[in-house]
Each structure stands twice: as structure tokens, then as C-alpha cells.
Protein backbone atom coordinates (compact mmCIF):
# COMPACT_ATOMS: atom_id res chain seq x y z
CA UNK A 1 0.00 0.00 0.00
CA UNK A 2 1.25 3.44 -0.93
CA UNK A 3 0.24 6.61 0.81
CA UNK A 4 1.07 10.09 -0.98
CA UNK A 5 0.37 13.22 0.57
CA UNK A 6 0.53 16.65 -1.45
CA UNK A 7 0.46 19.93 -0.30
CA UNK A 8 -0.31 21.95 -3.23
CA UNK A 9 0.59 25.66 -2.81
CA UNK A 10 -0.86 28.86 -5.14
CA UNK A 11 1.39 31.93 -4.20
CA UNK A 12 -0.19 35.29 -4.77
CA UNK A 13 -0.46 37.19 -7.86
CA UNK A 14 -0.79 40.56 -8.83
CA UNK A 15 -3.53 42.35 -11.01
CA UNK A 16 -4.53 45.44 -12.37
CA UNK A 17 -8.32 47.20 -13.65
CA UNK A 18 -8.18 47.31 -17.47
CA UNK A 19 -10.89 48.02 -19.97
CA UNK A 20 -10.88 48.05 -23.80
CA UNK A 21 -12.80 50.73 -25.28
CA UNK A 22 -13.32 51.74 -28.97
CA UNK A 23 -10.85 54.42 -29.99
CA UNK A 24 -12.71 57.71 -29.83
CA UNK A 25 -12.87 59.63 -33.29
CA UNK A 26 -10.59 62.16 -32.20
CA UNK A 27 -8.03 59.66 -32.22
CA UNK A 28 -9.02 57.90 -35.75
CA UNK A 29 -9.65 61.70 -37.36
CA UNK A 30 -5.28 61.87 -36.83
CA UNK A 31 -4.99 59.31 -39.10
CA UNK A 32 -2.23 60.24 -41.30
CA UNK A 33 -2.74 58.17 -44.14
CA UNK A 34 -1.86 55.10 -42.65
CA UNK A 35 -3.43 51.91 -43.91
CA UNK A 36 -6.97 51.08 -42.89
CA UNK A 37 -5.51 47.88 -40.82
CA UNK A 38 -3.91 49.79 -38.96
CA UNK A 39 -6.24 52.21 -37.70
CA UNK A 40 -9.70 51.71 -38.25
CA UNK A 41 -13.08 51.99 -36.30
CA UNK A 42 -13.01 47.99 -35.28
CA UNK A 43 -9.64 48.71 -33.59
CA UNK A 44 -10.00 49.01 -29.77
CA UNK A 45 -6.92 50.68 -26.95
CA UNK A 46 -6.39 49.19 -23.65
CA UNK A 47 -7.18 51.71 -20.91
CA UNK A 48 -5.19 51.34 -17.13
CA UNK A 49 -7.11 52.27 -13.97
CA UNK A 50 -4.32 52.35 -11.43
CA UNK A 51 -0.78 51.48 -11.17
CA UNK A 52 1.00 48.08 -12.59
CA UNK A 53 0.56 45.57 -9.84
CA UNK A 54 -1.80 47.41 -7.36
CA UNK A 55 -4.03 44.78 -6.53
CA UNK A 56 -3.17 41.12 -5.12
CA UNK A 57 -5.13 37.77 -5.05
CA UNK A 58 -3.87 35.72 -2.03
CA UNK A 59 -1.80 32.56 -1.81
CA UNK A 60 -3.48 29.48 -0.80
CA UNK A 61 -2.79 25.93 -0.29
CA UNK A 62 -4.52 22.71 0.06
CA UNK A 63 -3.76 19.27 1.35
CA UNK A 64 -4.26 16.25 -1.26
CA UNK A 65 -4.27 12.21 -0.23
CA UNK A 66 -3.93 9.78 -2.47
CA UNK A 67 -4.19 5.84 -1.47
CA UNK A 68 -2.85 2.80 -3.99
CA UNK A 69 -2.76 -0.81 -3.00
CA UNK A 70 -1.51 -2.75 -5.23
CA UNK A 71 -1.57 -6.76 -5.24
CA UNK A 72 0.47 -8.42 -7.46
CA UNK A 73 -1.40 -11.31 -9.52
CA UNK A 74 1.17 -13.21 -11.85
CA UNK A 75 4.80 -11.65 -12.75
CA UNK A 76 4.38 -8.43 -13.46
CA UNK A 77 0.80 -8.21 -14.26
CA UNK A 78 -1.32 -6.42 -11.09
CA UNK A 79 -4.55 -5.04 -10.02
CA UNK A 80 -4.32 -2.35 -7.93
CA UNK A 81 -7.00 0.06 -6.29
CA UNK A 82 -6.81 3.99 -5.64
CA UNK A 83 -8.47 6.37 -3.55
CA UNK A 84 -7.79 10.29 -4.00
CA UNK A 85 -8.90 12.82 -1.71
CA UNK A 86 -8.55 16.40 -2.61
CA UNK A 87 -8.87 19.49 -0.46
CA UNK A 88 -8.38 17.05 2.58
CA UNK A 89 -8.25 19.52 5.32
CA UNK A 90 -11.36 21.05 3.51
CA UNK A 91 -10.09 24.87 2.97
CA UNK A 92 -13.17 26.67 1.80
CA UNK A 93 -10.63 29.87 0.66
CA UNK A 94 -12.22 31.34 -2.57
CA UNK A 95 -9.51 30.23 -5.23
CA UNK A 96 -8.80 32.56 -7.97
């Protein structure tokens, strides 16, 4: 029989608020000739609320079991049986 404990472990990560928004016309009346791929009405700019990296999600981490028995039948040939238990400690943390 083979018992395997894991402890898997999320760290943190960082975010930021973005929105994409249409370019306004302002913007797509400066056009100065360029090709119509490369600014047209269908293209949309990435706005920033906030600095790089000024929210967080929190870390987490969460205790998996896993059970095998194995029995051995004729050379190498087995059966074997397996029981996996995740979140074994049952942390209820909102995962990202």
C-alpha cells in the first residue's frame, strides 16, 4: 500500500483594472494616411485604472491524499486500487 500526501501551494499574484474601449474619433480623425488595418473603427486601446501591480489575489494551499494498494497477480501483471482525496483539510478559501 502506498500513501502520498501533497500539499499543493498557489502563491499570490498581482492584477490590475483594465478596460478596452473603442478608440474615440478624435483619435481615428489623426490618421495620417496610414493603412486602414492599422487604424480603423473595429480597432480598440487598452485603458489602465491604477498602477501596474496594485491589486493582489492571495496565496493558498490545500492538502491532497492519495491511497494505492496494489496486489500483485502473476509476474508483473497487477490489479491495484486507488483512492484520492482532494482538499483534505477542507479549505473553503475562494480560489482565484
Amino acid at each position: 500500500m502506498n500513501l502520498s500526501p501533497i500539499w499543493r501551494v498557489k502563491f499570490g499574484r498581482a492584477y490590475r483594472l483594465t478596460s478596452r474601449i473603442r478608440l474615440p474619433a478624435e483619435q481615428l480623425a489623426q490618421n495620417p494616411g496610414c493603412p486602414a488595418n492599422d487604424i480603423n473603427r473595429f480597432v480598440r486601446e487598452e485603458i489602465y485604472y491604477g498602477a501596474r501591480g496594485a491589486y493582489h489575489f492571495k496565496g493558498y494551499g490545500v492538502v491532497d491524499l492519495a491511497a494505492t494498494y496494489r496486489n500483485p497477480v502473476w509476474q508483473t501483471a497487477a490489479h491495484w486500487f486507488t483512492v484520492e482525496i482532494y482538499n483534505l483539510l477542507n479549505n473553503q478559501q475562494q480560489i482565484p
